[in-house]
N, C-alpha and C. Protein backbone atom coordinates (compact mmCIF):
# COMPACT_ATOMS: atom_id res chain seq x y z
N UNK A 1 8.78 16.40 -5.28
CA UNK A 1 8.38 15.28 -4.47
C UNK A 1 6.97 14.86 -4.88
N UNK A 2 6.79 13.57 -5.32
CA UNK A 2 5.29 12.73 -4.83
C UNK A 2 4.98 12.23 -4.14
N UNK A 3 3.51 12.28 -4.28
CA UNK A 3 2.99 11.32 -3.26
C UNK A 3 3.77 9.60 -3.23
N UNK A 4 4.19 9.17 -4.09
CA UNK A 4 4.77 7.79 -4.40
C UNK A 4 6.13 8.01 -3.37
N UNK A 5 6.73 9.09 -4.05
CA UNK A 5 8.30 9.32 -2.80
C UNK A 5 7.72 8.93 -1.19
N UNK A 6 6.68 9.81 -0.80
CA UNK A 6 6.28 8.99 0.55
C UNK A 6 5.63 8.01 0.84
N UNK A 7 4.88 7.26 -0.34
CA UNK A 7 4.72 5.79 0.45
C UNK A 7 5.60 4.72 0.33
N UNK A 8 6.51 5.24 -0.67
CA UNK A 8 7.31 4.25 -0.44
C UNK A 8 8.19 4.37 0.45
N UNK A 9 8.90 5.64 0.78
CA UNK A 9 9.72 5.82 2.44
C UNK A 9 8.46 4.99 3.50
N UNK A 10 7.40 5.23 3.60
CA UNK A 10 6.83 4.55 4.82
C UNK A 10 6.58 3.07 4.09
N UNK A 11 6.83 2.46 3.31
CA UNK A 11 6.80 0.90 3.29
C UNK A 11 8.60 0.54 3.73
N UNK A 12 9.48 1.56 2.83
CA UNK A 12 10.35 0.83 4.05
C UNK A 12 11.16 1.54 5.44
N UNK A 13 10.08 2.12 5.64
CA UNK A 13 10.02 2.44 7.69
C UNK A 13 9.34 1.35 8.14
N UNK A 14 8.23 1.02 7.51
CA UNK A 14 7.39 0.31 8.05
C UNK A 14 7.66 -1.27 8.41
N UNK A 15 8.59 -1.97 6.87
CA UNK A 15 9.33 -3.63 7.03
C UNK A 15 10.63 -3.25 7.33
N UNK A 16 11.36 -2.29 7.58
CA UNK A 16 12.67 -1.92 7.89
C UNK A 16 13.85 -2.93 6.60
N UNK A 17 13.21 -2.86 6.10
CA UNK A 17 14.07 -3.68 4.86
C UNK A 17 13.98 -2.82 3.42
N UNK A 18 14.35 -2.88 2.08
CA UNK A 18 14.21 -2.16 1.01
C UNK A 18 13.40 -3.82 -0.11
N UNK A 19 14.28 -4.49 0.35
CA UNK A 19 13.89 -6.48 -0.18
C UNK A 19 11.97 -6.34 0.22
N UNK A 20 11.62 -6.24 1.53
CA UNK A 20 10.17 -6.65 1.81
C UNK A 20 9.68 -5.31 1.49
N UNK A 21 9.61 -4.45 1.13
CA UNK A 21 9.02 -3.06 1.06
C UNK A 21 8.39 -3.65 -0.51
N UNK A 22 9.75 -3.65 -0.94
CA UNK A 22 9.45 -3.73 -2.12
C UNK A 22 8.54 -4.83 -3.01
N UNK A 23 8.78 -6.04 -2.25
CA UNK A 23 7.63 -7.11 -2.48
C UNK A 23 6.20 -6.59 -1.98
N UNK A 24 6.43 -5.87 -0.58
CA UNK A 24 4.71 -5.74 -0.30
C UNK A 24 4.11 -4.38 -1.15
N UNK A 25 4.73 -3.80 -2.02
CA UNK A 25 4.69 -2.76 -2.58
C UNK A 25 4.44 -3.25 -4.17
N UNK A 26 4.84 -4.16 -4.20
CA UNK A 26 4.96 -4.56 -5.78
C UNK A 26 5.83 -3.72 -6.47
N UNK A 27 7.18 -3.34 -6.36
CA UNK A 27 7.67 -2.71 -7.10
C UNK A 27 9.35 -3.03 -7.28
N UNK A 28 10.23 -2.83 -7.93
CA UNK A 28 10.99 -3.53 -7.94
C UNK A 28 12.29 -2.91 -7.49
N UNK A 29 13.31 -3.74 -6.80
CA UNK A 29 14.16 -2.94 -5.40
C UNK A 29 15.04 -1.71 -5.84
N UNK A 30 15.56 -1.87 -7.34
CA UNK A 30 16.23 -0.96 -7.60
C UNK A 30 15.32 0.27 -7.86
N UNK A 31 13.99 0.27 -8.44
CA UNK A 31 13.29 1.47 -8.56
C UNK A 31 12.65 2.02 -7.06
N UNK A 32 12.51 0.85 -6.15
CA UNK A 32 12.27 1.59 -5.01
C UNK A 32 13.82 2.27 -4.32
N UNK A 33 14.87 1.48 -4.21
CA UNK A 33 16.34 2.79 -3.52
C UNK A 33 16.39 3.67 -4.57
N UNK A 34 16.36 3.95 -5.62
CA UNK A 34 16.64 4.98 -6.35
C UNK A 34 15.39 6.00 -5.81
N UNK A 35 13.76 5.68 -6.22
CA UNK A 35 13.32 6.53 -5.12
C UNK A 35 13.15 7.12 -4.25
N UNK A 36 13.85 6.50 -3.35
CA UNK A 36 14.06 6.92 -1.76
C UNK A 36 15.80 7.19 -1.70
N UNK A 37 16.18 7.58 -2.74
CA UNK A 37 17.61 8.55 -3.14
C UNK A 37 17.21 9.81 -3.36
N UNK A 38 16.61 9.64 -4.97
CA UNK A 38 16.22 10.55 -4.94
C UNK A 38 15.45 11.73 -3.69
N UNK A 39 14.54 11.31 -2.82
CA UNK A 39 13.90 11.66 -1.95
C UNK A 39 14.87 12.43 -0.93
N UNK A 40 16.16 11.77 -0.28
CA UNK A 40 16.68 11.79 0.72
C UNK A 40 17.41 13.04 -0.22
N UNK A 41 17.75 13.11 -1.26
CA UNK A 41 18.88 13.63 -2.13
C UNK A 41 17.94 15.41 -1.89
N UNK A 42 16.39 15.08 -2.59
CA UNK A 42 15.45 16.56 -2.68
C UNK A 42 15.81 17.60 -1.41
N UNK A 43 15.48 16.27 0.09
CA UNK A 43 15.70 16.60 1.30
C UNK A 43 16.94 17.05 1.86
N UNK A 44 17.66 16.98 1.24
CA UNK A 44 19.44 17.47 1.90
C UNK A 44 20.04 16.61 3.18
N UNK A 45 19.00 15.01 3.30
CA UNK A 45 19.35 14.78 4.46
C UNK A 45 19.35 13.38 4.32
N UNK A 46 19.62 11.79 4.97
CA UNK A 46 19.47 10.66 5.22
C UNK A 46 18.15 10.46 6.12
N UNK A 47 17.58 9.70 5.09
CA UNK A 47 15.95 9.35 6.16
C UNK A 47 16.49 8.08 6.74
N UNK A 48 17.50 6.74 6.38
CA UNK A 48 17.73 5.84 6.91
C UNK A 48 19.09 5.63 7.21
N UNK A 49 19.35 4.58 8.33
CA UNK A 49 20.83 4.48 8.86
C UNK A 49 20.32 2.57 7.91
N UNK A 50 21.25 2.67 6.92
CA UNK A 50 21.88 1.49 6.26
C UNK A 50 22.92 0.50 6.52
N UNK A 51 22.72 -0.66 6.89
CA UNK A 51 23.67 -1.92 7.36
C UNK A 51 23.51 -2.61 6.48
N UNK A 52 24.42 -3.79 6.51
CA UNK A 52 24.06 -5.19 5.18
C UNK A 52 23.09 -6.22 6.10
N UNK A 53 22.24 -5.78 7.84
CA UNK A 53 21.23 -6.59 8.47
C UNK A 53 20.35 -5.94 8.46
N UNK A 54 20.29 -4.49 8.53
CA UNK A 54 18.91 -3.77 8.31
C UNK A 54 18.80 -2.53 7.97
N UNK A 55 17.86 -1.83 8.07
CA UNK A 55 17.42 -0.33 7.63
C UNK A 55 16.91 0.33 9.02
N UNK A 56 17.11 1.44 9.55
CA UNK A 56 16.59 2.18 10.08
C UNK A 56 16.20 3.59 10.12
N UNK A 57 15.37 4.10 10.69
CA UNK A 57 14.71 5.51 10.36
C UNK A 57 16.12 6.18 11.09
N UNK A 58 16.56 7.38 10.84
CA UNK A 58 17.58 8.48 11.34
C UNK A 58 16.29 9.30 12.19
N UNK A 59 17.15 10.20 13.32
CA UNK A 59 16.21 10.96 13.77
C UNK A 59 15.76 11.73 12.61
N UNK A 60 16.14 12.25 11.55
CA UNK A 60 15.41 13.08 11.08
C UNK A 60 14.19 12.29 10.54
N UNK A 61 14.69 11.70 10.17
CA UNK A 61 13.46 10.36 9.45
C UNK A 61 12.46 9.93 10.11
N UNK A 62 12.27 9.84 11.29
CA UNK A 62 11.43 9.76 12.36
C UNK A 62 10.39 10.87 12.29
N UNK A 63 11.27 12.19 12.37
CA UNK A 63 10.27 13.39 12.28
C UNK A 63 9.57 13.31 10.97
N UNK A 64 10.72 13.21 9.94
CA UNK A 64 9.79 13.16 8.99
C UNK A 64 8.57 12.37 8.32
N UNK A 65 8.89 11.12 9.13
CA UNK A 65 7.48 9.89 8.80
C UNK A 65 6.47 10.39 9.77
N UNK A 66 6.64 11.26 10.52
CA UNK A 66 5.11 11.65 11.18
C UNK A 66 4.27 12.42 10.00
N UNK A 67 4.99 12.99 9.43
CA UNK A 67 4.48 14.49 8.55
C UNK A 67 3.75 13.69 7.28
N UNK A 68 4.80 12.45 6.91
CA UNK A 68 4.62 11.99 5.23
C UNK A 68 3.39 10.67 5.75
N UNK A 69 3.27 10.05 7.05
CA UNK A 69 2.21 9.78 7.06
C UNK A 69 1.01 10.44 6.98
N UNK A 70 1.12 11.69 7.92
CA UNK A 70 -0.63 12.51 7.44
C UNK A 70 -0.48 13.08 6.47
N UNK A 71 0.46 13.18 5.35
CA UNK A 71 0.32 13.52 4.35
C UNK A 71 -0.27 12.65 3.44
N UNK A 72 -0.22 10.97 3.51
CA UNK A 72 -0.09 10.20 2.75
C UNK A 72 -1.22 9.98 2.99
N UNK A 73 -1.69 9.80 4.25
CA UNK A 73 -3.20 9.10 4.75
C UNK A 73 -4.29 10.45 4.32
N UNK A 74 -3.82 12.00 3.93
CA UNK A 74 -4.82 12.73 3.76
C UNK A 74 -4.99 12.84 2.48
N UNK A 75 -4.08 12.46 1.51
CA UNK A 75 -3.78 12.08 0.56
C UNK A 75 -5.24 10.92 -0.26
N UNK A 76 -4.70 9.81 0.26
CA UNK A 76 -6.26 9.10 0.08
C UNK A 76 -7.65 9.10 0.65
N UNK A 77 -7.76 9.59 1.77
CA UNK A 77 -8.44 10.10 2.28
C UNK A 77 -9.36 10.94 1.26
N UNK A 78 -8.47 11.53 0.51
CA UNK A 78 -8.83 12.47 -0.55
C UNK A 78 -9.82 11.61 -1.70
N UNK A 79 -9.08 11.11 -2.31
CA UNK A 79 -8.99 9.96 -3.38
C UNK A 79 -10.63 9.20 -3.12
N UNK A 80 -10.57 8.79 -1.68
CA UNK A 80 -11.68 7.65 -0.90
C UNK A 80 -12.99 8.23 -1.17
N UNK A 81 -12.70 10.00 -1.45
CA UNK A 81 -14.26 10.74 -1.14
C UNK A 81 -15.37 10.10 -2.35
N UNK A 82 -15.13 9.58 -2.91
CA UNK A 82 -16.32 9.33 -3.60
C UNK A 82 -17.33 8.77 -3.31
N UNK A 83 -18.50 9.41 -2.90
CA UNK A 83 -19.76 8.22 -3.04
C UNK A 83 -19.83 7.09 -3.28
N UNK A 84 -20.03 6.08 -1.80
CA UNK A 84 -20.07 4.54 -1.88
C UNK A 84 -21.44 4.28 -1.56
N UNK A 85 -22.34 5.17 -1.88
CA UNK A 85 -23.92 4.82 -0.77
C UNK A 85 -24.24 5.60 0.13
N UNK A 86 -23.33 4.96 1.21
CA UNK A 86 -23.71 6.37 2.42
C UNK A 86 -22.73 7.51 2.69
N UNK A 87 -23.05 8.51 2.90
CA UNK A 87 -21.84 9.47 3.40
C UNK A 87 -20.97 8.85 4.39
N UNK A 88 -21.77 8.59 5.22
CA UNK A 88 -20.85 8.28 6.83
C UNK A 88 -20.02 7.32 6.47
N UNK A 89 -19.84 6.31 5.38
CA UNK A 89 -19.47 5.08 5.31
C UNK A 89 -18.05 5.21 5.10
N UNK A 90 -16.84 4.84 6.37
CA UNK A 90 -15.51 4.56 6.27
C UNK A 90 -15.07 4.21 5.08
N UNK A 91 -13.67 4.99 4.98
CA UNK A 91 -12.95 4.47 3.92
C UNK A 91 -11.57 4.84 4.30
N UNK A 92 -10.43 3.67 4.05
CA UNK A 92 -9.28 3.98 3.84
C UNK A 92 -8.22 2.73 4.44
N UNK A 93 -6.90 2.88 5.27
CA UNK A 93 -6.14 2.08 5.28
C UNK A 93 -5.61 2.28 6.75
N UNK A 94 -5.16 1.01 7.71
CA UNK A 94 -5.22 1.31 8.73
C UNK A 94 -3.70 0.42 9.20
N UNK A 95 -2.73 0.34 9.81
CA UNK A 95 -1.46 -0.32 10.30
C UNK A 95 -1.41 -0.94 11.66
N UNK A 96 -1.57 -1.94 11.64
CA UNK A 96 -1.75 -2.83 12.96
C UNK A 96 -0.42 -3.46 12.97
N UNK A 97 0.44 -3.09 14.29
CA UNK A 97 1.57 -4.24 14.84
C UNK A 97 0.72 -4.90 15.89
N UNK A 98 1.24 -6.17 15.30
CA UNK A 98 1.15 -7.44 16.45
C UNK A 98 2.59 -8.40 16.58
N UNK A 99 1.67 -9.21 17.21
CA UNK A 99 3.30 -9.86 17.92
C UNK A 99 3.62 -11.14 17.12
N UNK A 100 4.80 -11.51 16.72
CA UNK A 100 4.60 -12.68 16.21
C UNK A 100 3.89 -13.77 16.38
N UNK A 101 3.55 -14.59 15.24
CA UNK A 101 3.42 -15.98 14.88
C UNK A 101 1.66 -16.04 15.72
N UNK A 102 1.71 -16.24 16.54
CA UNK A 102 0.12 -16.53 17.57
C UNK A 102 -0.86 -15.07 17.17
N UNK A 103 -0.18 -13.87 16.94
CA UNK A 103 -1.30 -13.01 17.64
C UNK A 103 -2.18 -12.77 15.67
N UNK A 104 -1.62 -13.60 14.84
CA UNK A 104 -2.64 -13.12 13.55
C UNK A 104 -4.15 -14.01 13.75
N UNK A 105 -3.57 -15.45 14.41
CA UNK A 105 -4.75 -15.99 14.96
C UNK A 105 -5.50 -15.91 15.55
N UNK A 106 -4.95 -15.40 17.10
CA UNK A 106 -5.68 -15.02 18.14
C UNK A 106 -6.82 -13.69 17.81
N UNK A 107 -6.11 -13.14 16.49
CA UNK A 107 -7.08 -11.60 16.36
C UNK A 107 -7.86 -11.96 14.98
N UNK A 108 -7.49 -13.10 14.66
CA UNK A 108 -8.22 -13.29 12.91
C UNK A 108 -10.15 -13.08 13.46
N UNK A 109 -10.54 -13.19 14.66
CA UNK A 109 -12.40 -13.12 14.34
C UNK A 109 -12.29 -12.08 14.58
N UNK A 110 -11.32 -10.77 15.61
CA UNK A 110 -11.60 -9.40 15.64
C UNK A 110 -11.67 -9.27 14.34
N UNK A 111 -10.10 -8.85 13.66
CA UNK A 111 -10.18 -8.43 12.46
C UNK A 111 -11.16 -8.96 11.63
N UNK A 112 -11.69 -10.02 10.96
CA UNK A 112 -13.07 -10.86 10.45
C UNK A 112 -14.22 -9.83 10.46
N UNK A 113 -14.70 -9.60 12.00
CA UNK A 113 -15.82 -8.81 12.02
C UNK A 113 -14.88 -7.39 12.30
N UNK A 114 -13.94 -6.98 12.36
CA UNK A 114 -13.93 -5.48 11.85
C UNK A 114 -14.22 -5.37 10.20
N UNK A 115 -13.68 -6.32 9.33
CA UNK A 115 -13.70 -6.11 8.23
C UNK A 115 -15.38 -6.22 7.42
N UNK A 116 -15.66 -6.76 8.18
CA UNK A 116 -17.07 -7.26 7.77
C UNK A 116 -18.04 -5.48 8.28
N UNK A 117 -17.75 -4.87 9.37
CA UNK A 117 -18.54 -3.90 10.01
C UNK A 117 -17.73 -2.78 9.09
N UNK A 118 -16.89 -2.66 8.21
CA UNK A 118 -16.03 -1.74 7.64
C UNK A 118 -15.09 -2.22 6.61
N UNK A 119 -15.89 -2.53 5.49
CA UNK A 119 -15.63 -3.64 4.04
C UNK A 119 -14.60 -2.50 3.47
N UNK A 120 -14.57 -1.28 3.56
CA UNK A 120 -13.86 -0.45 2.79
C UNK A 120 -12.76 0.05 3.35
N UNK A 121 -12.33 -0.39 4.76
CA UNK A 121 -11.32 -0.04 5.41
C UNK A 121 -10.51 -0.82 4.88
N UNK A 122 -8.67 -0.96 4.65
CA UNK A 122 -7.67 -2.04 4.22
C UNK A 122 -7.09 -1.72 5.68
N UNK A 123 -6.83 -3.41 6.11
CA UNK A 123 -6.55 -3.50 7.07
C UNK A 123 -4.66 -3.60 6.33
N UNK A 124 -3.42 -3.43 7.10
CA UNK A 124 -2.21 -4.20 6.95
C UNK A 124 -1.96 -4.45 8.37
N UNK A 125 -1.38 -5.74 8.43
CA UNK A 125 -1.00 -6.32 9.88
C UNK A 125 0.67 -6.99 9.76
N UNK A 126 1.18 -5.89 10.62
CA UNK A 126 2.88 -6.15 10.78
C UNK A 126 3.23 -6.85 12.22
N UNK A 127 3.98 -7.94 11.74
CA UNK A 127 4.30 -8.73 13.18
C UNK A 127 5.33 -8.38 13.29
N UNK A 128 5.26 -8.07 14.77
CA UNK A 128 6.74 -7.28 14.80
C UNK A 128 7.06 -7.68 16.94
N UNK A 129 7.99 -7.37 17.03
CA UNK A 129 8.09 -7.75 18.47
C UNK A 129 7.87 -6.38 19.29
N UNK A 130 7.79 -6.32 20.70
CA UNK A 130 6.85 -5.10 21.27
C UNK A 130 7.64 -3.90 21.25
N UNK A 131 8.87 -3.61 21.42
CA UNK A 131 9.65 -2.54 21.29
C UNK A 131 10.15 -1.83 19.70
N UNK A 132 9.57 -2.88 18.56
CA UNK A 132 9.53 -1.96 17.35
C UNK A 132 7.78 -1.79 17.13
N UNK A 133 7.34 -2.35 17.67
CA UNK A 133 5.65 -1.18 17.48
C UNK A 133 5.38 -0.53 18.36
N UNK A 134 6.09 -0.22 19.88
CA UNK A 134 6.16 0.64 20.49
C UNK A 134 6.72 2.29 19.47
N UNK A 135 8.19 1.47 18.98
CA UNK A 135 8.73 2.68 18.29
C UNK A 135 7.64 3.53 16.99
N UNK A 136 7.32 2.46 16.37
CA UNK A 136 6.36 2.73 15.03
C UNK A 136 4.91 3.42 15.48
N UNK A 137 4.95 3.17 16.58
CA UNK A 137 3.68 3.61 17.33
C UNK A 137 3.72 4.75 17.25
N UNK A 138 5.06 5.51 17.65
CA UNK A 138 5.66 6.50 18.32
C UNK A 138 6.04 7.51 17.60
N UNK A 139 6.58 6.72 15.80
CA UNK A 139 6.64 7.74 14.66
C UNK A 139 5.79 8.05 13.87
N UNK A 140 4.43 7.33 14.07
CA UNK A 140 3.29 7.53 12.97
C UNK A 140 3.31 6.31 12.26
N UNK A 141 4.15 5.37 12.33
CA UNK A 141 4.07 4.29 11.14
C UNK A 141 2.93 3.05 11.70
N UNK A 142 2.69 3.25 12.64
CA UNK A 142 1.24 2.36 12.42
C UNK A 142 0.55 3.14 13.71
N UNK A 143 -1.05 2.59 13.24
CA UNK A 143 -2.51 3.27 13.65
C UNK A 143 -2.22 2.58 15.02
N UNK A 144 -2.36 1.34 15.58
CA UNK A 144 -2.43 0.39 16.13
C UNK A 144 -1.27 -0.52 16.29
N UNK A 145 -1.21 -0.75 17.88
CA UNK A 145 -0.50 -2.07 18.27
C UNK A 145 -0.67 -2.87 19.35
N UNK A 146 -0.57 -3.63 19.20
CA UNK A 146 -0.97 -4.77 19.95
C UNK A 146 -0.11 -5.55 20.88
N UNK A 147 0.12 -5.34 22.11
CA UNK A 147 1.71 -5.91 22.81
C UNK A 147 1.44 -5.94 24.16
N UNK A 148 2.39 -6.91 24.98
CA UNK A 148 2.62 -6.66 26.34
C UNK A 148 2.99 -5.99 26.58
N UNK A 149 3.18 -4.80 27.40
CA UNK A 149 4.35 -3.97 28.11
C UNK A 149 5.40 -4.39 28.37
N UNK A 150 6.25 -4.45 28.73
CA UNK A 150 7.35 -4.95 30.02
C UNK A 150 7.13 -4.84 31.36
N UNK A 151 5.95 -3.19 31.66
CA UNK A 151 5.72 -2.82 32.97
C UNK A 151 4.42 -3.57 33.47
N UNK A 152 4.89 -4.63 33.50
CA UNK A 152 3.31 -5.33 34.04
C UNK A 152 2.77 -4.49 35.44
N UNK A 153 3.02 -3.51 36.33
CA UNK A 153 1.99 -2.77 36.95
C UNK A 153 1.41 -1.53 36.42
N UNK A 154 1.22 -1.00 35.02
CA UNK A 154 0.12 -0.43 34.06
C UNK A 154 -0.75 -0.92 33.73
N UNK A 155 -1.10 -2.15 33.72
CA UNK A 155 -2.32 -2.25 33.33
C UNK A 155 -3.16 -3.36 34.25
């Protein structure tokens, strides 16, 4: 197994597609399913439940994107250590769900001045509706989300 076998399982946990993984990945669809064959094949198990409308994580796959995210994020984490100036100075990659269409706007001056207070952080921002970044929340596949509840007496 590489490090590549797990980012590409979490690009497509993350667009639930193998088509958008692979565009936001730059890589091309047949070398990404053959990867994530191979992978599932090493594992003795199915990381995704496959339809001709979408992709989804299997329970095992769930467990396992908790693990291959802190693997992946300690991974560069690693990579990041080099001297940029200051010690303290952030580095690395962070997964924001938001909600469709309105909320990239509504958050474009947060994000603006996060990026500006933390030039070396990579932001990615997935629009997604509130019960799949609840879920992604829930498996490790993103840092951050951004949503209504349903239970409007929490907050």
């Amino acid at each position: 197994m590489e490090i590549r076998h797990l980012e590409y399982f979490l690009a497509v946990a993350r667009y639930h597609s193998f088509s958008r993984a692979s565009y936001a990945i730059h890589v091309s669809q047949p070398t990404l399913s053959r990867t994530i064959s191979e992978l599932e094949a090493e594992l003795g198990m199915p990381l995704f439940r496959r339809t001709s409308r979408f992709v989804e994580l299997t329970a095992y796959g769930e467990k396992f994107s908790l693990k291959a995210a802190e693997t992946v994020n300690s991974f560069h984490s690693l990579i990041n250590m080099k001297p940029k100036g200051s010690e303290k100075e952030l580095v690395g990659r962070i997964y924001i769900g938001i909600p469709p269409i309105t909320a990239a706007t509504s958050f474009a001056k947060i994000l603006g001045a996060f990026k500006e207070a933390y030039p070396h952080i990579d932001i990615s921002l997935f629009e997604q509706g509130p019960k799949s970044i609840e879920k992604q929340l829930k498996t490790g596949l993103l840092d951050f989300g951004i949503f209504l509840p349903n239970d409007h007496q929490h907050y």
